[in-house]
Protein backbone atom coordinates (compact mmCIF):
# COMPACT_ATOMS: atom_id res chain seq x y z
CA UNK A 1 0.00 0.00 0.00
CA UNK A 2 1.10 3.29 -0.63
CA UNK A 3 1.76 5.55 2.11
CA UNK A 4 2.47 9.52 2.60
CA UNK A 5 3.63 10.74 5.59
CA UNK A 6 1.85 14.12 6.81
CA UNK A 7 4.54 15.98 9.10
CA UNK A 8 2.54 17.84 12.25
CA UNK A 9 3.01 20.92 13.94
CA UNK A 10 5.43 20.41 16.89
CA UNK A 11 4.01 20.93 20.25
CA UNK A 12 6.31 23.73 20.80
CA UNK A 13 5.02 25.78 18.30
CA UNK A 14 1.96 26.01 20.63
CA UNK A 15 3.45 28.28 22.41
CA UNK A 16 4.08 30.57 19.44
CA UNK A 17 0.78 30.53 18.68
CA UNK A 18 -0.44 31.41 22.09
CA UNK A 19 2.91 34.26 22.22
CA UNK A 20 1.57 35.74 18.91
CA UNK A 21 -1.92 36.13 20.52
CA UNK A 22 -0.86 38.05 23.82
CA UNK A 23 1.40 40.04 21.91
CA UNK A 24 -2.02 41.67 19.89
CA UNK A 25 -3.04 42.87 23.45
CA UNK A 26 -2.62 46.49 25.27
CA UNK A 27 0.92 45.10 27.09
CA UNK A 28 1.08 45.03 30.85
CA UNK A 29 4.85 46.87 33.00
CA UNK A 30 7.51 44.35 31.99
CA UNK A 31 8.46 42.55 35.17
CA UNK A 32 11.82 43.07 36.63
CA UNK A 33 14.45 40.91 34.74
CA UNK A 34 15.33 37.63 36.14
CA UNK A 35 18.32 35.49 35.17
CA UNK A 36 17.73 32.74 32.99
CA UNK A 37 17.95 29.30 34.93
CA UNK A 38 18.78 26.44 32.54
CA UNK A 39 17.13 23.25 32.69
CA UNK A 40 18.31 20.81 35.42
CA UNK A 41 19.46 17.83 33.63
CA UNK A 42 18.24 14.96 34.56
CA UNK A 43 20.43 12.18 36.14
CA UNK A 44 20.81 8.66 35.62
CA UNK A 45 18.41 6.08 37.48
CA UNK A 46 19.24 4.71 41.33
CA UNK A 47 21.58 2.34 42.03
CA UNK A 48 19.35 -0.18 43.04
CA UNK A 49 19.84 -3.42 44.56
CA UNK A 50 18.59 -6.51 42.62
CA UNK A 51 18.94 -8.60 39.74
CA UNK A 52 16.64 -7.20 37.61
CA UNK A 53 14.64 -3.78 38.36
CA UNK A 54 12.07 -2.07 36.14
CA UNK A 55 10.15 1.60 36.90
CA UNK A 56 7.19 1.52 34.56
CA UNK A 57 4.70 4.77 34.17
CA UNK A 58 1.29 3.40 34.89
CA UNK A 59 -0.62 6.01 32.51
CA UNK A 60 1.69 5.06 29.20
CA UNK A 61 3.16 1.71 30.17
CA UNK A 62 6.46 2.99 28.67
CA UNK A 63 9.50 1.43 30.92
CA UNK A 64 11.46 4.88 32.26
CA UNK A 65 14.52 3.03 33.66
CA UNK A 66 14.98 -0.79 33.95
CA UNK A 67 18.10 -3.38 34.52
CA UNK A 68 17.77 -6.82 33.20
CA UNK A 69 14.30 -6.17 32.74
CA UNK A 70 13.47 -9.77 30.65
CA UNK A 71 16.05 -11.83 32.59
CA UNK A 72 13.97 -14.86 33.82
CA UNK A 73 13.80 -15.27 38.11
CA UNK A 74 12.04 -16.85 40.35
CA UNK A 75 9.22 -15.27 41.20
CA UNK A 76 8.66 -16.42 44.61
CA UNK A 77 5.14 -14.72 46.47
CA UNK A 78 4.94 -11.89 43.79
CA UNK A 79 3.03 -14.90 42.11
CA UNK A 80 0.28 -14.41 43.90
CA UNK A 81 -0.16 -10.98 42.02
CA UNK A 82 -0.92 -13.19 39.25
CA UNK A 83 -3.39 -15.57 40.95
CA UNK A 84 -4.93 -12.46 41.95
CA UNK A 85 -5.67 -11.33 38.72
CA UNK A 86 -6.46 -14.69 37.68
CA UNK A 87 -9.38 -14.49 40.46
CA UNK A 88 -10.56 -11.21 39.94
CA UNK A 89 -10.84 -12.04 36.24
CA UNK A 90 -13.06 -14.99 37.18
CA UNK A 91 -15.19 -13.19 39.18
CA UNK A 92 -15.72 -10.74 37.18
CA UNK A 93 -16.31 -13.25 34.51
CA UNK A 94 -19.37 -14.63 36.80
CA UNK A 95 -17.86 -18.22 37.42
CA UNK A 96 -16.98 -17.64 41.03
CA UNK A 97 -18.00 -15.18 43.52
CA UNK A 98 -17.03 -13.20 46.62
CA UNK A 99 -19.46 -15.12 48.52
CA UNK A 100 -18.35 -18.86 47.97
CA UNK A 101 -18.06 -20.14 50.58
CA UNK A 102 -14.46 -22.40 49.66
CA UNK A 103 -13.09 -25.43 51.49
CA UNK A 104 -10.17 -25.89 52.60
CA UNK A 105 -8.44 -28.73 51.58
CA UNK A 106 -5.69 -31.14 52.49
CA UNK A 107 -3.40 -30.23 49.77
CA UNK A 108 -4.16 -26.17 50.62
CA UNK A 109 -3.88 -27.37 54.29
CA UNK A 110 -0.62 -29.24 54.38
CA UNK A 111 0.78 -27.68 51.37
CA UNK A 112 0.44 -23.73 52.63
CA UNK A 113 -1.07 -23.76 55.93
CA UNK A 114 0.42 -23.54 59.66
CA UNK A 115 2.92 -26.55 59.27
CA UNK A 116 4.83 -25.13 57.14
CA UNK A 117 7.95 -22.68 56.65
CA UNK A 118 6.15 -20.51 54.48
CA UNK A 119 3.62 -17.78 54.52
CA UNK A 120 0.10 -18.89 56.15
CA UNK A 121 -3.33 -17.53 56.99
CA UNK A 122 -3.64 -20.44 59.46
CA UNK A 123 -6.47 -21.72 57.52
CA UNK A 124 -8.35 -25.05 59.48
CA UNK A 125 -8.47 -28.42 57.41
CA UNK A 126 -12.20 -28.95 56.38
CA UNK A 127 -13.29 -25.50 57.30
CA UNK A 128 -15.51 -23.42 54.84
CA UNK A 129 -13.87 -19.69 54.39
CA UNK A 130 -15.62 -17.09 52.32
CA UNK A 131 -13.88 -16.13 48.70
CA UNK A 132 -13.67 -12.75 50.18
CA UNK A 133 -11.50 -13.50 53.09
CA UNK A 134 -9.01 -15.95 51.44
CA UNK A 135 -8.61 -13.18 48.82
CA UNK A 136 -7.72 -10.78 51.49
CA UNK A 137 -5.48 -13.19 53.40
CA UNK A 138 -3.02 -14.07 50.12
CA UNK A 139 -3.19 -10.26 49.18
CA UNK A 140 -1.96 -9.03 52.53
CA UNK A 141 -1.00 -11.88 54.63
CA UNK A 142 0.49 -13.66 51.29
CA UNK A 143 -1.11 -16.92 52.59
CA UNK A 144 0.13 -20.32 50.99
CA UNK A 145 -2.89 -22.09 52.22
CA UNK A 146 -5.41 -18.94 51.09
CA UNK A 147 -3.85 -18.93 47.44
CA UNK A 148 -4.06 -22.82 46.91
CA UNK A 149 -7.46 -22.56 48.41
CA UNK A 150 -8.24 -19.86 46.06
CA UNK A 151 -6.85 -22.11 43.43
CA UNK A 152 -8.84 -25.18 44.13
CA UNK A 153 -12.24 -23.81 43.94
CA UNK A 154 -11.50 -21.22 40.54
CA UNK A 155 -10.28 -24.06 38.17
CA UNK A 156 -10.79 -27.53 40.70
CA UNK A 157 -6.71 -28.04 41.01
CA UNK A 158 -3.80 -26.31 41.29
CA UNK A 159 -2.49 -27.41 38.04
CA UNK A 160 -5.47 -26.75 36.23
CA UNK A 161 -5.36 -22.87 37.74
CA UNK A 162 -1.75 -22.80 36.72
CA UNK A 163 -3.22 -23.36 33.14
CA UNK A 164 -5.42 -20.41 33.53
CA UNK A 165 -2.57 -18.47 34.76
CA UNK A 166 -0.62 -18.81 31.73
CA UNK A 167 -3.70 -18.20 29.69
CA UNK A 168 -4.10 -15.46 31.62
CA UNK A 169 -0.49 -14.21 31.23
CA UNK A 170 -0.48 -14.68 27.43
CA UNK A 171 -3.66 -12.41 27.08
CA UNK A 172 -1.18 -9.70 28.68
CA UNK A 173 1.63 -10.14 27.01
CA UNK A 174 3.68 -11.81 29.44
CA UNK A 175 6.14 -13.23 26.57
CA UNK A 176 8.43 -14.70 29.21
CA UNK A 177 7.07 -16.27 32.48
CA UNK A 178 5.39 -19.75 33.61
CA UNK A 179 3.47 -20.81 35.91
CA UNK A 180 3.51 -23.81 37.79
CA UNK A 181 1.71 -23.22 41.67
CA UNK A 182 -0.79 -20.41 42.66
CA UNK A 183 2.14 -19.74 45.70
CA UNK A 184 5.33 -19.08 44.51
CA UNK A 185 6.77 -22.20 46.11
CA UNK A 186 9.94 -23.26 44.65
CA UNK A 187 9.50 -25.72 41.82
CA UNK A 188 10.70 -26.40 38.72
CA UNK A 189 9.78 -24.09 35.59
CA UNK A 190 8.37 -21.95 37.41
CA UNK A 191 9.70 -18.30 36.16
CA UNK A 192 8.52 -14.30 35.48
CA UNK A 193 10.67 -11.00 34.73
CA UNK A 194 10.71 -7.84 36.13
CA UNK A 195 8.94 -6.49 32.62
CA UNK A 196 6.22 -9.73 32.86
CA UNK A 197 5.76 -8.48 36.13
CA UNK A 198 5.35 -4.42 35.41
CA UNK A 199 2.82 -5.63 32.74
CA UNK A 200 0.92 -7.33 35.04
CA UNK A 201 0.88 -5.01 38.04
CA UNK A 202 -0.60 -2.58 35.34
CA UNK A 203 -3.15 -4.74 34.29
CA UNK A 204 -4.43 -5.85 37.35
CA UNK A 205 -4.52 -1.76 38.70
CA UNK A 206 -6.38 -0.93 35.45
CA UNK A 207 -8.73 -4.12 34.90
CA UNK A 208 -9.67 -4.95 38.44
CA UNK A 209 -9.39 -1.70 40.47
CA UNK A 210 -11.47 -2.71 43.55
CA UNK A 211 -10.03 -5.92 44.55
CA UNK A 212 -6.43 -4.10 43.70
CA UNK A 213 -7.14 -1.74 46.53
CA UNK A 214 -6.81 -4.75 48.99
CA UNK A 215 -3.18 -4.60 48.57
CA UNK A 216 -3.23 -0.96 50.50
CA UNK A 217 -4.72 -2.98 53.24
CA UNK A 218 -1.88 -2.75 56.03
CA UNK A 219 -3.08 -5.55 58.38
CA UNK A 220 -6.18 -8.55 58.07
CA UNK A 221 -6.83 -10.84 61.45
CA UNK A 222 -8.25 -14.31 60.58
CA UNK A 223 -8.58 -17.28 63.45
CA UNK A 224 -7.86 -14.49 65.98
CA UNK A 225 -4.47 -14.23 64.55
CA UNK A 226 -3.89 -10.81 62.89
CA UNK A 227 -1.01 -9.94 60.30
CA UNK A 228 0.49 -7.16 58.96
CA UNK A 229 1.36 -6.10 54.95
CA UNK A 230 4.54 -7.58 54.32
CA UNK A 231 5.00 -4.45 51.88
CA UNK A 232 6.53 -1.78 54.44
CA UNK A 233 6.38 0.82 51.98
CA UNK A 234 2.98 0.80 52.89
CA UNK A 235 3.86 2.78 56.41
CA UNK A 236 6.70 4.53 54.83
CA UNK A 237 4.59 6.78 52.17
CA UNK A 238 1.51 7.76 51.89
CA UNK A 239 2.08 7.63 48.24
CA UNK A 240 2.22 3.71 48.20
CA UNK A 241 -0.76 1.54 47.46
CA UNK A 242 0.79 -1.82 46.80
CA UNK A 243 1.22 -4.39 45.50
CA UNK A 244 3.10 -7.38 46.89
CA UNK A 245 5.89 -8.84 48.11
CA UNK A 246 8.13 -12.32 47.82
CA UNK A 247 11.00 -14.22 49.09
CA UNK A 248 12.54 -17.27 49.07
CA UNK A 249 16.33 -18.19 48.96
CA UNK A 250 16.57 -18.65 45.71
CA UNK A 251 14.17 -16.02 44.56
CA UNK A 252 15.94 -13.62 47.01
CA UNK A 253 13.70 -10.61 47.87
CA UNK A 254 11.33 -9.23 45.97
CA UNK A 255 8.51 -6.31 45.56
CA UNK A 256 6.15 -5.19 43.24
CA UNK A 257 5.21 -1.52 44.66
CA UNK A 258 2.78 1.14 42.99
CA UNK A 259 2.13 4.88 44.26
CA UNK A 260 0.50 7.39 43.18
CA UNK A 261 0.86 11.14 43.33
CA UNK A 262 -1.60 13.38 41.61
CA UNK A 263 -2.75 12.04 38.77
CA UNK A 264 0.57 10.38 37.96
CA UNK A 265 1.32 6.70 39.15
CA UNK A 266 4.54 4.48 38.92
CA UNK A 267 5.52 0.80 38.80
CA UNK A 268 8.38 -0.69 40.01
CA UNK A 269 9.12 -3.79 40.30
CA UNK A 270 12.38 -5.41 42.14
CA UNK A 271 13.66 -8.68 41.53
CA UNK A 272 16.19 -10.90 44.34
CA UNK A 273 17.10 -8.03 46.62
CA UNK A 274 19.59 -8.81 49.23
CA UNK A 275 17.46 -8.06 52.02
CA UNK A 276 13.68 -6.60 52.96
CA UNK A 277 15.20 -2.93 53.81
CA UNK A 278 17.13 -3.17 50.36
CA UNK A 279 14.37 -4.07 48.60
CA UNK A 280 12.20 -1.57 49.89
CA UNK A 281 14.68 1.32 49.77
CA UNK A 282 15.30 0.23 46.01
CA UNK A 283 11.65 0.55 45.25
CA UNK A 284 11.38 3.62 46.97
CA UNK A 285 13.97 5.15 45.28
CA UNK A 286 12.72 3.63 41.91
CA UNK A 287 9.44 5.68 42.25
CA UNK A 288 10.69 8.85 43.52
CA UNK A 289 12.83 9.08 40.66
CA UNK A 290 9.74 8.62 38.40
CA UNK A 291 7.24 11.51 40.09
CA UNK A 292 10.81 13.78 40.21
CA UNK A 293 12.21 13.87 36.76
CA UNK A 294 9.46 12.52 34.04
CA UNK A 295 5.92 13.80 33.62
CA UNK A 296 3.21 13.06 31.54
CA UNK A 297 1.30 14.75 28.46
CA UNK A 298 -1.85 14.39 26.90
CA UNK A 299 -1.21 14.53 23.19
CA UNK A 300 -4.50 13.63 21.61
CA UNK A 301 -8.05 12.86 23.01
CA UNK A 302 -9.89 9.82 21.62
CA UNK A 303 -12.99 10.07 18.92
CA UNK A 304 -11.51 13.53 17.61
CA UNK A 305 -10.60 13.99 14.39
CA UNK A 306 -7.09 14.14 13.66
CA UNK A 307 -7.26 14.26 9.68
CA UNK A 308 -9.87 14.26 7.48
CA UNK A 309 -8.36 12.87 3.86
CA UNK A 310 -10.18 12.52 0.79
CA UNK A 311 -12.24 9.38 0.52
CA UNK A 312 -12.94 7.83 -2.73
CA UNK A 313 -16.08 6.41 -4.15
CA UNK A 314 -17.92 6.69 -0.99
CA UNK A 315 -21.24 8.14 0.12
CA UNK A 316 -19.51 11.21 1.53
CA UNK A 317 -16.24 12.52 -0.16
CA UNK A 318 -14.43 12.70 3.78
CA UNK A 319 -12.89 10.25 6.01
CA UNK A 320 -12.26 11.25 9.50
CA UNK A 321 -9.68 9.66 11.15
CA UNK A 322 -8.34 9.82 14.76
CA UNK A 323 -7.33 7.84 17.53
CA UNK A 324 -9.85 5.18 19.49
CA UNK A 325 -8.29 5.83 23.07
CA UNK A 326 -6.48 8.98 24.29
CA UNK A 327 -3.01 9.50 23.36
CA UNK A 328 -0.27 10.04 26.56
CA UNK A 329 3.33 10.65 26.12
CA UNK A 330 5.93 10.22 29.48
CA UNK A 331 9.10 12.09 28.84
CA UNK A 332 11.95 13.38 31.28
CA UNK A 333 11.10 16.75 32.31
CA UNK A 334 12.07 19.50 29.57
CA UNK A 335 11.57 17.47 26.43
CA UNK A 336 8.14 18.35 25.96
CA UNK A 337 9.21 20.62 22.79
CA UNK A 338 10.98 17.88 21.55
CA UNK A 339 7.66 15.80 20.84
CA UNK A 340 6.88 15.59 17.05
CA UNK A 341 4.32 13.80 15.34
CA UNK A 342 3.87 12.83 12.16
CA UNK A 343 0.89 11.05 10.21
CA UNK A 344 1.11 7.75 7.62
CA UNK A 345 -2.02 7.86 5.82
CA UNK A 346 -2.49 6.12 1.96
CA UNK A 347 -2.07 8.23 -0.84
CA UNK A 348 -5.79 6.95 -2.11
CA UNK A 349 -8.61 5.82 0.24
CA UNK A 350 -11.41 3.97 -1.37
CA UNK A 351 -14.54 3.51 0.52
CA UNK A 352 -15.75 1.38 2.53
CA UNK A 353 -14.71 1.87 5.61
CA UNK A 354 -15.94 0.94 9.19
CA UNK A 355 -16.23 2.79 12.29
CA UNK A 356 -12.58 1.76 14.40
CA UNK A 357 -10.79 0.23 11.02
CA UNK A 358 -7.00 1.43 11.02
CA UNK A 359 -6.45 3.55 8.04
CA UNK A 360 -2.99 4.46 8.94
CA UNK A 361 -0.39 5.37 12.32
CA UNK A 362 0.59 8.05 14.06
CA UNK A 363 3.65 8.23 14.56
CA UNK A 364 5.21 10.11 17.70
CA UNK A 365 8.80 11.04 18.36
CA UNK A 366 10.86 12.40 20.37
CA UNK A 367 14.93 14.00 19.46
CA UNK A 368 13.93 11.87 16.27
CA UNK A 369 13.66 8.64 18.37
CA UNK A 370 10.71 6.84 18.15
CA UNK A 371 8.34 6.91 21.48
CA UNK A 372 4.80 5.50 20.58
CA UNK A 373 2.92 4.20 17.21
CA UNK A 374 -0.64 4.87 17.40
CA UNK A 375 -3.08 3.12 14.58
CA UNK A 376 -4.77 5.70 12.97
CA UNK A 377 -8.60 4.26 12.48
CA UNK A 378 -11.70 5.39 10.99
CA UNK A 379 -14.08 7.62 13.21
CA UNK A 380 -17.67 6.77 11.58
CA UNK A 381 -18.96 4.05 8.95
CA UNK A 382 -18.16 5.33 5.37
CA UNK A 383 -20.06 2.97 2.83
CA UNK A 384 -19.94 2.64 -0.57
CA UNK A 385 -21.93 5.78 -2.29
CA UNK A 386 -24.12 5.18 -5.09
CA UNK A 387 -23.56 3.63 -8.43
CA UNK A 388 -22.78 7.03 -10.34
CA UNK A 389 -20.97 8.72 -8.10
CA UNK A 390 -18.37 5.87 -7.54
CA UNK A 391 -18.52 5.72 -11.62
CA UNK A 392 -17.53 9.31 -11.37
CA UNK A 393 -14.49 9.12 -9.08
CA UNK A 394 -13.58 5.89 -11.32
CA UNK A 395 -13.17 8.45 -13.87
CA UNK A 396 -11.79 11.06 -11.42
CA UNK A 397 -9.12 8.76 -10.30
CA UNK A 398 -7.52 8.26 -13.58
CA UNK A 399 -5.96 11.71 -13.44
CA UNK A 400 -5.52 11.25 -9.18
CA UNK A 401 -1.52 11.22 -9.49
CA UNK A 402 0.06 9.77 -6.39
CA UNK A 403 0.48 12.94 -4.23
CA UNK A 404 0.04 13.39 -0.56
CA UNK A 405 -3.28 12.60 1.27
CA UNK A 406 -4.72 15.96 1.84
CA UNK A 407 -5.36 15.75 5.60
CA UNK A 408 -5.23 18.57 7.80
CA UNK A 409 -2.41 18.00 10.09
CA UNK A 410 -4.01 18.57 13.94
CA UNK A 411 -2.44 21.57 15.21
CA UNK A 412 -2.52 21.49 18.93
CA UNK A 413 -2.16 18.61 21.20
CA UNK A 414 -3.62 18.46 24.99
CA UNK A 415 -1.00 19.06 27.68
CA UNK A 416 -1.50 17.33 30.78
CA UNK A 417 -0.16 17.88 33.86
């Protein structure tokens, strides 16, 4: 197909615009003179401690700093993030509900509960425990016994929910984890990233906000016992909302944390720390970095029409085109004006065309570095048009040389804060 690219206004020129405005009105005293300050540069990421690290931006999903981000680890309890998700999907999906009441089993019981070395919610063999509070009890007392419980009743064994995990994990994107327990215990081929992990802690924030909100939940008491969040953050920042935390030996220690500030959140995810304060300082440091130096924009909203090309042998003799969610952009503080975008549409667009079809991309940039590629789709139905007007553009199309689509290049993009 043939393509021509439509270069757009940079985002900096908005502010010519809006100086060559002003200047038209009466002017106001000039202010005393101030010395220019340059831009403080931004530095280089934390040195964090772990074998893989990523800090994600929650609004774009664009990774702002990572180390080793698809080096495969043990995931140890930040599993459970994943059976969480798994859960919530289910319920949501109507096949199990807050209110089953679940029993506990001898697997769940000797496999995660009170006998063990691991993590437990102290769950009784036998006993009936609502959905609700075995949910709460692996989110914030990262319960062995509540996860295989949880387990057990979604898909009727463990290793048929670790199928649905990986299902589950596919749908996201997860290129590069397995999963072989709804725990985290050790076992073979049983493996995530820091990246598979990022992806997921945005998914289940997004998709499932409710039941994500458990995971700001600093203490749950079950059989008279109560726990605290293992995730310390939690006391440390006000900021901090989640998500969860692992460790074995092998694994070494873990945390998946999320804060928000504004209307900005952050990921980051830390994989085989060499101790609980390191891993919590590392993640701590991994978010402040994020809300200090990078900031999101609002480039585009969705359903408005970016371009509106000629369309060929159709009912109408316009195609609007724009994007079908709202375009964000997170760059380091300062390189706003650096944004550029630029449109691919086809030389010659011949109808029909359906409501959310991609035409063609937008293309955003920043320095000349590629940030984001947005499909370009089709904002209403454009059918066919009648027998002699498509006979006429026939005609009309034998002298339609292959020159530039003649869309109107949008000249102003949102800034957010």
């Amino acid at each position: 197909m043939n393509f021509s690219r439509r270069t757009l206004i940079p985002f900096a020129a908005l502010v010519l615009l809006v100086g060559a405005a002003v200047a038209q009105t009466p002017p106001r005293p000039s202010p005393v003179p101030r010395p220019v300050v340059p831009e403080a540069p931004v530095p280089p990421p934390p040195d964090v401690d772990g074998k893989s690290w990523v800090l994600m931006d929650y609004a774009t999903g664009q990774i702002l700093a990572s180390k080793e981000p698809d080096q495969r680890v043990e995931p140890a309890s930040i599993t459970k993030v994943m059976t969480d998700y798994v859960v919530s999907a289910e319920i949501a999906n109507g096949k199990i509900h807050m209110t089953d009441p679940v029993t506990i089993s001898e697997n769940a019981w000797r496999g995660g509960g009170a006998g063990t070395d691991g993590s437990t919610s102290f769950l009784k063999l036998n006993s009936q425990v609502p959905l609700k509070d075995l949910l709460y009890g692996m989110i914030i007392q990262s319960g062995n016994d509540a996860a295989i419980a949880l387990a057990e009743h979604t898909a009727g064994s463990e290793p048929a929910f670790a199928g649905l995990m990986n299902a589950y994990a596919k749908q996201l994107g997860m290129a590069n984890s397995n999963f072989e327990n709804a725990s985290g215990y050790p076992i073979a081929n049983h493996y995530t990233t820091a990246h598979d992990i990022a992806l997921l802690s945005r998914a289940l924030i997004h998709d499932f906000p409710e039941d994500y909100a458990i995971s700001a939940v600093k203490e749950f008491e079950w059989n008279g016992i109560k726990q605290h969040n293992r995730n310390t953050l939690l006391w440390r920042d006000p900021s901090v909302d989640g998500i969860k935390t692992g460790h074995t030996a092998a694994a070494g220690y873990c945390l998946a944390a999320s804060a928000k500030q504004g209307e900005s959140r952050m990921i980051a995810i830390v994989m085989g720390a060499s101790s609980e304060k390191a891993r919590a300082d590392s993640a701590m440091a991994l978010l402040n970095y994020g809300f200090r130096f990078y900031e999101t924009h609002k480039l585009y909203d969705a359903g408005k029409p970016l371009a509106t090309p000629r369309l060929w042998k159709g009912a109408t003799n316009q195609l609007p085109l724009g994007v079908a969610d709202s375009v964000q952009v997170t760059v380091k503080r300062g390189q706003y004006d650096q944004l550029k975008a630029t449109m691919d549409i086809p030389a010659t667009l011949i109808a029909p065309f359906t409501k959310g079809q991609q035409v063609g991309t937008l293309r955003i940039t920043l320095a000349g570095q590629p940030v984001q590629n947005v499909p370009l789709v089709a904002l209403a139905d454009a059918p066919q048009g009648g027998f002699f007007s498509r006979l006429w553009d026939s005609i009309l199309l034998w002298f339609h040389s292959d020159k530039k689509a003649d869309a109107e290049a949008p000249a102003k993009g949102a800034d957010a804060k």
